[in-house]
Protein backbone atom coordinates (compact mmCIF):
# COMPACT_ATOMS: atom_id res chain seq x y z
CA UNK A 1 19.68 14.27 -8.62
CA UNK A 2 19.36 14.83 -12.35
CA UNK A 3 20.48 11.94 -14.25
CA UNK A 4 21.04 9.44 -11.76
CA UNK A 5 19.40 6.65 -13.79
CA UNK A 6 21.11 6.90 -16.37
CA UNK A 7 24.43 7.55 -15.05
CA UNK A 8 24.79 6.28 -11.49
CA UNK A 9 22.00 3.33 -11.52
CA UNK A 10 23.56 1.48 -13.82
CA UNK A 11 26.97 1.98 -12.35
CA UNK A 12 26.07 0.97 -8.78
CA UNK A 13 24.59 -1.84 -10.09
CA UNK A 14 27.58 -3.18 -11.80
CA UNK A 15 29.64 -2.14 -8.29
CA UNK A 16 27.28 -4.81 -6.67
CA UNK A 17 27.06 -7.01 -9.39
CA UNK A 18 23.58 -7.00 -9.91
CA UNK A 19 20.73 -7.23 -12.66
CA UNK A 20 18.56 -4.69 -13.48
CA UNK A 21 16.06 -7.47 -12.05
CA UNK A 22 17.72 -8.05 -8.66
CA UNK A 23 18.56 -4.50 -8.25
CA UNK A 24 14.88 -3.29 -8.50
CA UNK A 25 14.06 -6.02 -6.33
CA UNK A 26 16.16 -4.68 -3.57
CA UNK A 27 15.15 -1.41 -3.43
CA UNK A 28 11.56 -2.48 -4.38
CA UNK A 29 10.78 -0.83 -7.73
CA UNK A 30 9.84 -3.15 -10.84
CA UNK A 31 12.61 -3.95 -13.33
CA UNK A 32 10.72 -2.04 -16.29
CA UNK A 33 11.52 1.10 -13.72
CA UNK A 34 15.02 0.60 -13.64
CA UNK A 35 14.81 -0.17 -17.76
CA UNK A 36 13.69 3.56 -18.04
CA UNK A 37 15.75 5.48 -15.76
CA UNK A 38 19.04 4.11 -17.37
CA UNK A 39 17.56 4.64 -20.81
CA UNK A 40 16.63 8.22 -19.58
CA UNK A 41 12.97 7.48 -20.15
CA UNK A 42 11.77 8.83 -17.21
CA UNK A 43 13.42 10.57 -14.28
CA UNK A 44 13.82 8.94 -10.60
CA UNK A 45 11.28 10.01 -8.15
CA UNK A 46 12.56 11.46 -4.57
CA UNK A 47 11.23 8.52 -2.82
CA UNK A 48 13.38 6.11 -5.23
CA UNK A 49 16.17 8.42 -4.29
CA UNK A 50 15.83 7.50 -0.63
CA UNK A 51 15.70 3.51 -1.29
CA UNK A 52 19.41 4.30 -4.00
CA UNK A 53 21.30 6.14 -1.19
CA UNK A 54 19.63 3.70 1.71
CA UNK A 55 21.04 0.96 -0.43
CA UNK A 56 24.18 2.48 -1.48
CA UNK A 57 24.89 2.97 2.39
CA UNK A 58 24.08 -0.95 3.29
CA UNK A 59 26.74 -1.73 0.41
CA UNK A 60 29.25 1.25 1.52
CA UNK A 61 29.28 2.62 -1.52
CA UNK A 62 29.16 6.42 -2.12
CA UNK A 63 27.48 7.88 -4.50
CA UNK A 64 28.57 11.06 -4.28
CA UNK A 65 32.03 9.39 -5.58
CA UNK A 66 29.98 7.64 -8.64
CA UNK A 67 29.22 10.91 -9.57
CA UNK A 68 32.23 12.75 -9.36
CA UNK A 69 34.05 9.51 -11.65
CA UNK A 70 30.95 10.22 -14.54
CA UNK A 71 31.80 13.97 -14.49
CA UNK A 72 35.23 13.06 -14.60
CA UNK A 73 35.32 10.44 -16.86
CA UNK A 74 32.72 13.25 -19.09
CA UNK A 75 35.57 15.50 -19.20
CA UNK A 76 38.19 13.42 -20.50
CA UNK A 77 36.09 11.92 -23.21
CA UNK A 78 35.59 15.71 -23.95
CA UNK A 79 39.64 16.56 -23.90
CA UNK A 80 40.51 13.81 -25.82
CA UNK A 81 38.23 15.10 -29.13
C-alpha cells in the first residue's frame, strides 16, 4: 500500500490515541520505524502491513475507510485552489 506511513499511520494512530512510541510498541516495530514511514523516509514492508491491518482489526477500525477520507480530503484541498 503505497504511502501508508505517511498517510494512514499517522492517522490510525491519532484514531487510537497513541504515540508514535506506543504505537510501534504494539505492532512491534521500533519508534525510529514509525518516525520514517510518516516522514516518507522509507516505505512499510509487507510484513509491517500484516501487524497495521491485524491491529486495525483488534481496534475495528478500517483502513480501507482511512484511505478513502485522505483521497478525499486530497481532492478538496485540490478544488478549493
Amino acid at each position: 500500500m503505497k504511502g501508508m506511513g505517511t498517510t494512514i499511520v499517522p492517522q490510525l494512530r491519532q484514531l487510537v490515541g497513541m504515540t508514535q512510541e506506543k504505537f510501534a510498541h504494539a505492532i512491534g516495530v521500533t519508534v525510529s520505524t514509525v518516525n520514517r514511514w510518516e516522514k516518507g523516509h522509507t516505505e512499510v514492508s509487507e510484513l509491517a502491513i500484516n501487524a497495521i491491518r491485524l491491529f486495525a482489526e483488534v481496534h475495528d477500525i478500517k483502513l480501507e475507510s482511512i484511505s478513502i477520507q485522505e483521497k478525499h480530503s486530497a481532492h478538496v484541498l485540490v478544488g478549493k485552489g
